[in-house]
N, C-alpha and C. Protein backbone atom coordinates (compact mmCIF):
# COMPACT_ATOMS: atom_id res chain seq x y z
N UNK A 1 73.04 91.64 52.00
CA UNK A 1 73.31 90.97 53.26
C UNK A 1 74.62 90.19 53.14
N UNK A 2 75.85 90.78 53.99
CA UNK A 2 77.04 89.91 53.89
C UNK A 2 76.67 88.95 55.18
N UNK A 3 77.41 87.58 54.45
CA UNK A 3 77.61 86.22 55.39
C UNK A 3 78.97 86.35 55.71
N UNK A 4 79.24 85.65 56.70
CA UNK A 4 80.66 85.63 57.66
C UNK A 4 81.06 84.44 56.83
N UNK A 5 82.48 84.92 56.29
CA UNK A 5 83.64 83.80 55.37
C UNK A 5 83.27 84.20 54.11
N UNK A 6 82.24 85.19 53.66
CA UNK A 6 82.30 85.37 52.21
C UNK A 6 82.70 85.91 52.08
N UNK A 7 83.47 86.18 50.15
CA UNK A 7 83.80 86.97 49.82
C UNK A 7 83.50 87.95 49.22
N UNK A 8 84.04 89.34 48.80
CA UNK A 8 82.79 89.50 48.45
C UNK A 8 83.39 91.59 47.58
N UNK A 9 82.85 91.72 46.53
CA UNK A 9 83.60 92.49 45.43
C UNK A 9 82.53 94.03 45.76
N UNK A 10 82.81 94.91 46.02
CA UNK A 10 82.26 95.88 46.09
C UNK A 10 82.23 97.01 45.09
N UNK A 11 80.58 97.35 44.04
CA UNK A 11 80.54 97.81 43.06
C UNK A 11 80.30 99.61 43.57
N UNK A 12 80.97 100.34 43.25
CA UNK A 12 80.17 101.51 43.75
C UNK A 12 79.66 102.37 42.67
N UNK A 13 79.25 102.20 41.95
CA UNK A 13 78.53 102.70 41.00
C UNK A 13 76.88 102.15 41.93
N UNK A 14 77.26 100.99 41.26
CA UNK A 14 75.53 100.26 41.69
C UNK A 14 75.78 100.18 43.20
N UNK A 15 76.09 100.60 44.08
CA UNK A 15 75.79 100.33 45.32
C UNK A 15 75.94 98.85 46.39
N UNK A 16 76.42 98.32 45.65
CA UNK A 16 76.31 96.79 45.55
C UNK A 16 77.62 95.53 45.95
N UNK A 17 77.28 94.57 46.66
CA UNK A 17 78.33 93.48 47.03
C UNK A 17 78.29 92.48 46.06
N UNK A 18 78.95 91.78 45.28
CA UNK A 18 78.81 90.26 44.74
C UNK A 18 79.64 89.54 45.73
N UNK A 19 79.32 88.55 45.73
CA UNK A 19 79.79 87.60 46.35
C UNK A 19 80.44 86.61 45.46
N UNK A 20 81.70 86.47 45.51
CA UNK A 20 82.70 85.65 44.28
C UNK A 20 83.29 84.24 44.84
N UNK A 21 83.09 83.74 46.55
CA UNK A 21 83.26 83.08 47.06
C UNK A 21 83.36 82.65 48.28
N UNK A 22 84.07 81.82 48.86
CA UNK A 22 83.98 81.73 50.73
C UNK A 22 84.81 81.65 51.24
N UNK A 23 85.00 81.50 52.43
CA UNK A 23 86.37 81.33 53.01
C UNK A 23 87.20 80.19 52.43
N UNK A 24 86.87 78.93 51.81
CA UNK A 24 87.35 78.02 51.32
C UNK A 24 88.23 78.16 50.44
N UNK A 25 87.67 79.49 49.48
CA UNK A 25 88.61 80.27 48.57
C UNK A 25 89.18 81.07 49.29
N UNK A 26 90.76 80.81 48.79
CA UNK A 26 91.88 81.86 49.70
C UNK A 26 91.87 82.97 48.67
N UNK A 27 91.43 83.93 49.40
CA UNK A 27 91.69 85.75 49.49
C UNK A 27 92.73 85.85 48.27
N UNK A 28 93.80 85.34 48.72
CA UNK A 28 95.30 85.58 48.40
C UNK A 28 95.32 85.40 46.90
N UNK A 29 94.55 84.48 46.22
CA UNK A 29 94.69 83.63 45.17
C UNK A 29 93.96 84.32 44.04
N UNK A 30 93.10 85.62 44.96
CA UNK A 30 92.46 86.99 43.78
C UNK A 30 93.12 87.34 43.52
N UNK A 31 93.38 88.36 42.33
CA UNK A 31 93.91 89.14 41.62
C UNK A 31 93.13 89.91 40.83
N UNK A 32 93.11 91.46 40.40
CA UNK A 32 92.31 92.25 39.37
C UNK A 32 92.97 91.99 37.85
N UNK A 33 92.14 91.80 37.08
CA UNK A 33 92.68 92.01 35.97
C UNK A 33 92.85 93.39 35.58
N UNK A 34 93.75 93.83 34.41
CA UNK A 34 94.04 95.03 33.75
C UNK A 34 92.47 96.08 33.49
N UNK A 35 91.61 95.09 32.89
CA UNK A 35 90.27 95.79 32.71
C UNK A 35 89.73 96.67 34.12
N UNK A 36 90.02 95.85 35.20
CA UNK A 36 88.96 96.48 36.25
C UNK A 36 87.73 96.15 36.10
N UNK A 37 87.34 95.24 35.36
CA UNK A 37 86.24 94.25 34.94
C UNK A 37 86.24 92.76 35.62
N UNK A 38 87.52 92.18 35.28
CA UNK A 38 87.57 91.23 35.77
C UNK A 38 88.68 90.82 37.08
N UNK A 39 88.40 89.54 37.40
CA UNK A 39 89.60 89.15 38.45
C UNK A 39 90.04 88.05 38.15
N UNK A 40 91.07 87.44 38.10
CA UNK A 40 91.84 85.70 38.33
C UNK A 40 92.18 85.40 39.56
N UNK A 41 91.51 83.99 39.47
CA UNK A 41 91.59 83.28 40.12
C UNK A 41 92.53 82.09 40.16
N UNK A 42 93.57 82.17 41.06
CA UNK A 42 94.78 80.82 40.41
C UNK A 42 94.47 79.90 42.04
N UNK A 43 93.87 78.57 41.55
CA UNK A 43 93.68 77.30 41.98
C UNK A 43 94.86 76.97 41.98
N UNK A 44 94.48 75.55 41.99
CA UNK A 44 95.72 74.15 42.51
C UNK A 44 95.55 73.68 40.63
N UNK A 45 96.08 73.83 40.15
CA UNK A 45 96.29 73.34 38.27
C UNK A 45 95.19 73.81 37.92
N UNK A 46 94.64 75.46 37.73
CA UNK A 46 94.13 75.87 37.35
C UNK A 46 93.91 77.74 37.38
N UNK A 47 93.76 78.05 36.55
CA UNK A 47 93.66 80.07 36.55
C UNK A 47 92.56 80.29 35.53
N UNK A 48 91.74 80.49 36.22
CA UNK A 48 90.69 81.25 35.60
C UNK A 48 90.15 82.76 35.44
N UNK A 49 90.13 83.33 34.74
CA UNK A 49 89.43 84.59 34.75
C UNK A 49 87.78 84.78 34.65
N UNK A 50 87.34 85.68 35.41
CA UNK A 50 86.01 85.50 35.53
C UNK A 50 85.66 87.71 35.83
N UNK A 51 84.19 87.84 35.98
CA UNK A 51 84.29 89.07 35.68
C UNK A 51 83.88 89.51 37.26
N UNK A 52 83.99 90.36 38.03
CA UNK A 52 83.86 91.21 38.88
C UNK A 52 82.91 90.53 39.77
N UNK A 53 81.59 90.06 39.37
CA UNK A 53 80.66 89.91 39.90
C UNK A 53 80.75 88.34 40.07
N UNK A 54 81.46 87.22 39.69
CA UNK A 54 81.44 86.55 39.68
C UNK A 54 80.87 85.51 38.39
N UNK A 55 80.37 86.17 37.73
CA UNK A 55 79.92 85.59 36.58
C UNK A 55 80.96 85.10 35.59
N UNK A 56 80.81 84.16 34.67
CA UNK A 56 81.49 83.91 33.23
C UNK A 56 82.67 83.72 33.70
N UNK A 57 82.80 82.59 34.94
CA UNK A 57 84.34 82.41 34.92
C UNK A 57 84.69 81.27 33.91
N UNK A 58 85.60 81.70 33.34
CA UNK A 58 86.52 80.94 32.06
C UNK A 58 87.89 80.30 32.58
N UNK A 59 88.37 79.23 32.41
CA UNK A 59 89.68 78.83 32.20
C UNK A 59 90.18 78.81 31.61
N UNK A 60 91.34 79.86 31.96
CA UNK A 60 92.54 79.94 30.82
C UNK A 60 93.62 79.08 30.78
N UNK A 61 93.85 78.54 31.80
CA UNK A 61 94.72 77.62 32.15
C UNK A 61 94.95 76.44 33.46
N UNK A 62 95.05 75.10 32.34
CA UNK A 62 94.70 74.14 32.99
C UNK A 62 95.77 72.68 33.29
N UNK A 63 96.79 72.96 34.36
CA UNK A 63 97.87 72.36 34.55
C UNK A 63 99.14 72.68 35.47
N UNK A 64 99.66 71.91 36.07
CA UNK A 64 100.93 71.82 36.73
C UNK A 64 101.23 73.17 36.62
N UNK A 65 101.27 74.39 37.94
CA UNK A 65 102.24 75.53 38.50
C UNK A 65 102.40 75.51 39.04
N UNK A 66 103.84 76.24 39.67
CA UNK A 66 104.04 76.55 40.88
C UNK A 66 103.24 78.01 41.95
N UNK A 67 103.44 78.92 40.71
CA UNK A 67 103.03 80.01 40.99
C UNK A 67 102.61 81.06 39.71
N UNK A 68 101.15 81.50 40.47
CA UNK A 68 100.72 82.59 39.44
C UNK A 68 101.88 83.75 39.31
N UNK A 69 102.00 84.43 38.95
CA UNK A 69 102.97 85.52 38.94
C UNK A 69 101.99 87.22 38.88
N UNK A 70 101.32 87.25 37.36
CA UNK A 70 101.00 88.38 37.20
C UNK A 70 100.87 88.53 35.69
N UNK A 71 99.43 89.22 35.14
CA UNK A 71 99.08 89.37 33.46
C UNK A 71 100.46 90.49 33.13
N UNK A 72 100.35 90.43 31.63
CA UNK A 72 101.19 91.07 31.07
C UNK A 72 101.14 92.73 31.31
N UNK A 73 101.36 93.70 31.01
CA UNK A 73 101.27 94.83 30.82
C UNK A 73 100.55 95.10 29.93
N UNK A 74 100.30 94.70 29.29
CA UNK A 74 99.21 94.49 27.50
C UNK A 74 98.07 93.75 27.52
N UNK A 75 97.69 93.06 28.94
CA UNK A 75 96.42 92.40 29.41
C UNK A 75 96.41 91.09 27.90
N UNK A 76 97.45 90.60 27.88
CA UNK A 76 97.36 89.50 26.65
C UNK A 76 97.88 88.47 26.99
N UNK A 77 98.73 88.25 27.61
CA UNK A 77 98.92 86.77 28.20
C UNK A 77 99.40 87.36 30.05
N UNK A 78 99.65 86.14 30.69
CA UNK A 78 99.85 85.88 32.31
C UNK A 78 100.98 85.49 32.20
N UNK A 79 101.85 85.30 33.07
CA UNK A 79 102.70 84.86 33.64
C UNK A 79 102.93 83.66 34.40
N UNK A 80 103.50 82.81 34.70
CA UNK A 80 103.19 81.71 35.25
C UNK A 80 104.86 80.95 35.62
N UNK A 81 105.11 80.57 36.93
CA UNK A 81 105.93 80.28 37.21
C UNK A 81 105.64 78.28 36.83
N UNK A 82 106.42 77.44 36.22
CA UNK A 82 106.30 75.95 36.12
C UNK A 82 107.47 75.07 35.75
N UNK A 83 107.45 73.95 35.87
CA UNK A 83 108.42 73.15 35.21
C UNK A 83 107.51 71.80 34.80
N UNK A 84 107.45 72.19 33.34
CA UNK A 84 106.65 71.36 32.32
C UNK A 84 107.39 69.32 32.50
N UNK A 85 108.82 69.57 32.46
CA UNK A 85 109.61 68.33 32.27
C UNK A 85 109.24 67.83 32.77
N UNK A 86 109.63 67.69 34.65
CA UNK A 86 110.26 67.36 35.54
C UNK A 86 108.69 67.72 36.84
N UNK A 87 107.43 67.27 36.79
CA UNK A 87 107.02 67.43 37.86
C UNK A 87 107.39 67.79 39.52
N UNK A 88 108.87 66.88 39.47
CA UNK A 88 109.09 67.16 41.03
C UNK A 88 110.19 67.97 41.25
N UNK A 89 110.30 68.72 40.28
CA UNK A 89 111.15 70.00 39.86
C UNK A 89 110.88 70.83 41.06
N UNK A 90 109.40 70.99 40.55
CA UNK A 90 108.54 72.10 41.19
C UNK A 90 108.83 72.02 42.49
N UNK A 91 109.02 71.19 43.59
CA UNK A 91 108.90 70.89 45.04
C UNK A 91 110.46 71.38 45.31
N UNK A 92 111.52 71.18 43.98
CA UNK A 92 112.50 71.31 45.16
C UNK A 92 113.14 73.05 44.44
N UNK A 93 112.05 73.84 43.83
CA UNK A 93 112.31 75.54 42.74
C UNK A 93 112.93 75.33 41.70
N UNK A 94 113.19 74.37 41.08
CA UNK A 94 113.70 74.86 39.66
C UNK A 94 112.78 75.07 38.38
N UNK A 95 111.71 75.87 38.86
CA UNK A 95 110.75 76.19 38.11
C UNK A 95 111.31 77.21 36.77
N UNK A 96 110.56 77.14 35.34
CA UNK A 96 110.69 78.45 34.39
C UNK A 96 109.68 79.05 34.71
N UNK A 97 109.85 80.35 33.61
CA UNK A 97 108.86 81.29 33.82
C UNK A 97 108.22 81.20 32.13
N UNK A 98 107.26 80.92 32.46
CA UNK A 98 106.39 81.03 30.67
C UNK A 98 105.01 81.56 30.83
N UNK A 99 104.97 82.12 29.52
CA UNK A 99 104.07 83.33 29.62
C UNK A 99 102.01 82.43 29.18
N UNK A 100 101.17 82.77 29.20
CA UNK A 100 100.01 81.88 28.22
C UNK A 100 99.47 83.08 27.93
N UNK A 101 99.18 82.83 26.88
CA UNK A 101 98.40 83.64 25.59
C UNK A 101 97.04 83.61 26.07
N UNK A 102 95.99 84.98 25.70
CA UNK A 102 95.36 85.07 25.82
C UNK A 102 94.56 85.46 24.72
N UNK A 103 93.38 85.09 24.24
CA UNK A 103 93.04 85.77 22.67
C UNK A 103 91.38 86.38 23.16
């Protein structure tokens, strides 16, 4: 049974919807991981990976970005647009690009 504003991951093997969140969570802010197992999720100072169904979401990263970018090609670290120094960097783009490790 889908609810109106959820979100919601469609398995077709099993026939099946999970529901990973609500309208509160912006759409936009999913992403698949390399596996096809999992998805990230990039918050407001936070990216988590979690698996398909919604289960075992983990934080991989916890702090000041501007913007998610995109995992590696090698599904081993992310991408991440920030400026570590200078907090109010970020507001006016003089963001770097640094990568986080994933083990």
């Amino acid at each position: 049974e889908l609810k109106v504003g959820g979100i919601y991951v469609y398995d077709l093997k099993e026939d099946k919807n999970y529901e990973i969140g609500n309208s509160k969570l912006e759409a936009g802010n999913l992403s698949w991981f390399l596996t096809s197992r999992h998805l990230i999720l990039a918050q407001k100072d936070k990216i988590s990976i979690m698996e398909y169904d919604g289960a075992n979401q983990v934080t991989v990263y916890a702090g000041p970005f501007t913007k998610f970018l995109t995992p590696t090609s090698g599904g081993k670290k992310l991408l991440i647009l920030t400026s570590y120094n200078r907090p109010e960097n970020q507001a006016t783009g003089s963001a770097n690009l640094y990568s986080i490790n994933l083990r």
